[in-house]
Protein backbone atom coordinates (compact mmCIF):
# COMPACT_ATOMS: atom_id res chain seq x y z
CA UNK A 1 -16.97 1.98 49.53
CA UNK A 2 -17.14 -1.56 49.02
CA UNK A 3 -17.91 -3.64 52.07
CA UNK A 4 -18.82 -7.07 53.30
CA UNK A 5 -21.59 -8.04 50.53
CA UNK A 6 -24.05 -10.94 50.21
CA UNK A 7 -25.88 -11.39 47.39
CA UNK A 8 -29.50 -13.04 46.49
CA UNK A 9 -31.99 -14.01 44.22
CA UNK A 10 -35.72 -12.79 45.88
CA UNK A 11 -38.41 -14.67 45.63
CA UNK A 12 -42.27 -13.46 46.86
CA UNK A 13 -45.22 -15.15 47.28
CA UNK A 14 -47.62 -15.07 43.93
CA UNK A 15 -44.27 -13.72 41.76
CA UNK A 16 -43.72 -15.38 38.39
CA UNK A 17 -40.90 -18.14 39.37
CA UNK A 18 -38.89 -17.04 36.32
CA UNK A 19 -39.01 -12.93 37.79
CA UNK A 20 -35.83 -12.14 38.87
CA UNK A 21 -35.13 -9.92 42.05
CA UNK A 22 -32.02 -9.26 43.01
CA UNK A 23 -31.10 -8.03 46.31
CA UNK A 24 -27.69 -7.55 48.57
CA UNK A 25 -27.22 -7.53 52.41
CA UNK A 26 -24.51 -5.48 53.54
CA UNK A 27 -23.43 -6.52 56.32
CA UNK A 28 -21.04 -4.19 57.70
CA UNK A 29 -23.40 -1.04 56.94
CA UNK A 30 -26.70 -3.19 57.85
CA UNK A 31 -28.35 -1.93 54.77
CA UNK A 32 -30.17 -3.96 52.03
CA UNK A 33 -29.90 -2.64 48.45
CA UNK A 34 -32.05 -3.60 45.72
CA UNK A 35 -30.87 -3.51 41.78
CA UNK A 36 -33.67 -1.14 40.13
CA UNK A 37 -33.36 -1.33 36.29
CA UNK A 38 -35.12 1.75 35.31
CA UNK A 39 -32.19 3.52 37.06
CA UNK A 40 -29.38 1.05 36.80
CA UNK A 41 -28.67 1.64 40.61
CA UNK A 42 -28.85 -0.27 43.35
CA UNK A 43 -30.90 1.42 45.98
CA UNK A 44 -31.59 0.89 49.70
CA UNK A 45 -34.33 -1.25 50.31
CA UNK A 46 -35.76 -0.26 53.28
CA UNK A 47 -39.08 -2.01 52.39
CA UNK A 48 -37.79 -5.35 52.18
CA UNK A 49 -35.47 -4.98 55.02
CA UNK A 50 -37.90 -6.24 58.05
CA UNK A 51 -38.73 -9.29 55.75
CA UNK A 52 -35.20 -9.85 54.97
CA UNK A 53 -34.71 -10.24 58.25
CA UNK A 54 -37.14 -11.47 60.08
CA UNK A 55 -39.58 -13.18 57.23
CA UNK A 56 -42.69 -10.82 57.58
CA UNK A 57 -43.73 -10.83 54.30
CA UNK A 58 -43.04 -14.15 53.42
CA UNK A 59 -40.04 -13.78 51.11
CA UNK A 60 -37.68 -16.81 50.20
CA UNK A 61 -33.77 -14.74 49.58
CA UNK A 62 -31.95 -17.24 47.85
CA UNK A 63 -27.73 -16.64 47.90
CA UNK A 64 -25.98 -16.33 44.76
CA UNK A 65 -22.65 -15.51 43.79
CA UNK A 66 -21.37 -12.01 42.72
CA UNK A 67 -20.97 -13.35 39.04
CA UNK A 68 -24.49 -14.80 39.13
CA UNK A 69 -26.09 -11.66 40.76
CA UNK A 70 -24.40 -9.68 37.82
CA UNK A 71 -25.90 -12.52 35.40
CA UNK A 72 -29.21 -12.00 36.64
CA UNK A 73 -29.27 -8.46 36.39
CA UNK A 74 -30.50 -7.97 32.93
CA UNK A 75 -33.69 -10.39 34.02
CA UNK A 76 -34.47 -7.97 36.73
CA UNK A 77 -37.74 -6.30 35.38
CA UNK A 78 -38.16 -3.01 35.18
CA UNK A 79 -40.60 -0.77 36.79
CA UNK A 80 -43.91 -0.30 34.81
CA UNK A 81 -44.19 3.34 35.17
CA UNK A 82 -48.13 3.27 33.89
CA UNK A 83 -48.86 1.19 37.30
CA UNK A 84 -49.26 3.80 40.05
CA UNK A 85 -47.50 1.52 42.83
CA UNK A 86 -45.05 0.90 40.19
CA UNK A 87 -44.59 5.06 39.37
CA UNK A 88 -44.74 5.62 43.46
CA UNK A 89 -42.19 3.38 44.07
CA UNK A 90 -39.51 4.27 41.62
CA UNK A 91 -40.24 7.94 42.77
CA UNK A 92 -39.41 6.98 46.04
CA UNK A 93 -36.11 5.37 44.53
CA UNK A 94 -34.93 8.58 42.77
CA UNK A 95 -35.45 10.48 45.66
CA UNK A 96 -33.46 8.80 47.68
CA UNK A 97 -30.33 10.50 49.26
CA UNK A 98 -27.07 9.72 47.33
CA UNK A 99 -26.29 7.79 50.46
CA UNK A 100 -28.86 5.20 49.85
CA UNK A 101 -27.51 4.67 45.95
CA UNK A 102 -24.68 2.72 44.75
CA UNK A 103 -23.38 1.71 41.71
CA UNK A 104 -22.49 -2.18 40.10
CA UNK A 105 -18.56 -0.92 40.77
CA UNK A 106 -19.87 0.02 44.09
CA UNK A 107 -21.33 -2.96 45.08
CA UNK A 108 -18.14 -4.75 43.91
CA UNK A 109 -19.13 -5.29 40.52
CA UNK A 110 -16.98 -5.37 37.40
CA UNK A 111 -18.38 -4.12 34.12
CA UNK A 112 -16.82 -7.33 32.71
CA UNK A 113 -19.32 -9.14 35.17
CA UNK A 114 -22.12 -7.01 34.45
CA UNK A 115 -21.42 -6.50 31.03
CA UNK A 116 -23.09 -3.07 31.15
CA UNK A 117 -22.20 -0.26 30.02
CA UNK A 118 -21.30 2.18 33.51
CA UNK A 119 -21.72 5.57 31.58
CA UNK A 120 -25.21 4.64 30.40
CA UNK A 121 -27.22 4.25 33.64
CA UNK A 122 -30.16 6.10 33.52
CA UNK A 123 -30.00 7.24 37.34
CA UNK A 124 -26.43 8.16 37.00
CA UNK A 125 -26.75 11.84 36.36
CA UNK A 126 -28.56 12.43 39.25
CA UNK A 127 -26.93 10.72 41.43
CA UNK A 128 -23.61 12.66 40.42
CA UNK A 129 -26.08 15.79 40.62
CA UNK A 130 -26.48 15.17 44.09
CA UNK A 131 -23.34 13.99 45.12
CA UNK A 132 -21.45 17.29 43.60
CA UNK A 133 -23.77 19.16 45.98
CA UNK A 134 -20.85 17.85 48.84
CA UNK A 135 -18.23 17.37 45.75
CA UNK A 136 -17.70 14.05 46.38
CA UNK A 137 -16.58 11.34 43.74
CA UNK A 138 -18.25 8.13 43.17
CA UNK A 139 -17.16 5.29 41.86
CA UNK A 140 -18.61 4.21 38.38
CA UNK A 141 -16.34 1.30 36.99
CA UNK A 142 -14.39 -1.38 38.18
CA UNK A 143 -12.07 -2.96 36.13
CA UNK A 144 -10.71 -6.27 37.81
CA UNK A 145 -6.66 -8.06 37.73
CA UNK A 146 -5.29 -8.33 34.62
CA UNK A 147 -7.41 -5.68 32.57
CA UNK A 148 -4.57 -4.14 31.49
CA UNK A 149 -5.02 -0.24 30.53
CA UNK A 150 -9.04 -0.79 29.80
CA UNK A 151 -9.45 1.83 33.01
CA UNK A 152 -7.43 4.23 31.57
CA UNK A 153 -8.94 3.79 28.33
CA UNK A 154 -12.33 4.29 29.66
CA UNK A 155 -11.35 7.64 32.09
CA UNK A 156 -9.82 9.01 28.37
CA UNK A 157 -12.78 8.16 26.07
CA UNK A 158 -15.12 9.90 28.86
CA UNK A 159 -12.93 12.28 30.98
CA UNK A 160 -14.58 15.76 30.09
CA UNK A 161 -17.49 14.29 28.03
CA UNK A 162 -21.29 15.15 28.76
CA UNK A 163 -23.71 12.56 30.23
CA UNK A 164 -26.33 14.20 28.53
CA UNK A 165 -26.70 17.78 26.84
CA UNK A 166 -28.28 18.35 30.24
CA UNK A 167 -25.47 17.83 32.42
CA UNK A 168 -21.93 19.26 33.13
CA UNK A 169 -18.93 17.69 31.85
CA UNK A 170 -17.74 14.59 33.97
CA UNK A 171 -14.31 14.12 35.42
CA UNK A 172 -12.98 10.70 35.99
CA UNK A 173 -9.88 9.65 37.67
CA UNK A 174 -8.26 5.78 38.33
CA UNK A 175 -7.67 5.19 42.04
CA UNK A 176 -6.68 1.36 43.53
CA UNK A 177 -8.70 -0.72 45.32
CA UNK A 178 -7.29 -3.90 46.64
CA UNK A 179 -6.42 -5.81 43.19
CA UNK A 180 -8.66 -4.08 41.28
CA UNK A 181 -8.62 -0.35 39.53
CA UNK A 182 -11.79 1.45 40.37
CA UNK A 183 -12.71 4.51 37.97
CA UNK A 184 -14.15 7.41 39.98
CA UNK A 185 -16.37 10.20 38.54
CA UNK A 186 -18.11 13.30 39.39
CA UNK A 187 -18.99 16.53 37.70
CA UNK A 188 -16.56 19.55 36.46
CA UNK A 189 -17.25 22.11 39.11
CA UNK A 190 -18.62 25.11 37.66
CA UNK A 191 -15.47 27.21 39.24
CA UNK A 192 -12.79 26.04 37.46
């Protein structure tokens, strides 16, 4: 799933200097994601897009490396959910389609950038809820050269282990991708 992407650091007018926003352009699918901490997802940004391209809001989009995108992403502030723009928009963001969600490994990013956990994102059942509506996997981790066994490790310690008591059992698997090991996951169907 991972394509042609540009990162950047966001800046708007009357924002903080020290806020961090960070955003990603990708190319090839001509869709801008934004990295949304309540859900630990990046989600399309269709609200930013027309700006991101053409200035209309008057936002300065700054490029950055992968590794300092993944730095930043802890400083990305979360969404006050007591703010009712704040509450409307991350609504908006969880009801996206599955389509318009991807994850750090999906945007190219290893949890050894990151250093988050993959397992722990708060918008991660869902989206696996959604996507096991058309059984499809989705990629969760990304370990990068020379990690040795750490994917396999990971796909054991959480291969048939609950998200939440909420949620079905997930099943991982380790596929290739390029130099890198990607670790896939999606719920145990119910029919097994």
């Amino acid at each position: 799933m991972v394509s042609m992407i540009t990162f950047y650091r966001a800046h708007f007018p009357g924002q903080p200097p020290e806020t961090a926003v960070i955003v990603a352009d990708d190319s090839e699918a001509e869709v801008l994601w934004e990295w949304v901490p309540n859900t630990g997802l990046w989600h399309r940004a269709t609200e930013l897009e027309n700006d991101f391209l053409f200035g209309d809001e008057g936002g300065t989009y700054t490029p950055v490396t992968a590794e300092e995108a993944a730095g930043l992403l802890a400083r990305v502030p979360r969404l006050d959910k007591r703010r009712d723009v704040a509450a409307r928009m991350l609504q908006r963001y969880e009801a996206q389609l599955p389509t318009e969600k991807r994850t750090n490994a999906e945007m190219g990013l290893t949890n050894k950038l990151t250093g988050l956990r993959p397992m722990t994102a708060p918008g991660l059942g869902q989206l696996l809820r959604q996507a096991s509506r058309h059984r499809s996997w989705r990629t969760v981790s990304l370990y990068g050269p020379g990690t040795g066994s750490a994917a396999r490790q990971f796909v054991s310690q959480w291969d048939q282990r609950h998200l939440s008591p909420h949620e079905p059992a997930v099943e991982l698997k380790t596929i290739p991708r390029r130099e890198n090991i990607a670790v896939e996951a999606r719920f145990v169907s119910k029919k097994q």
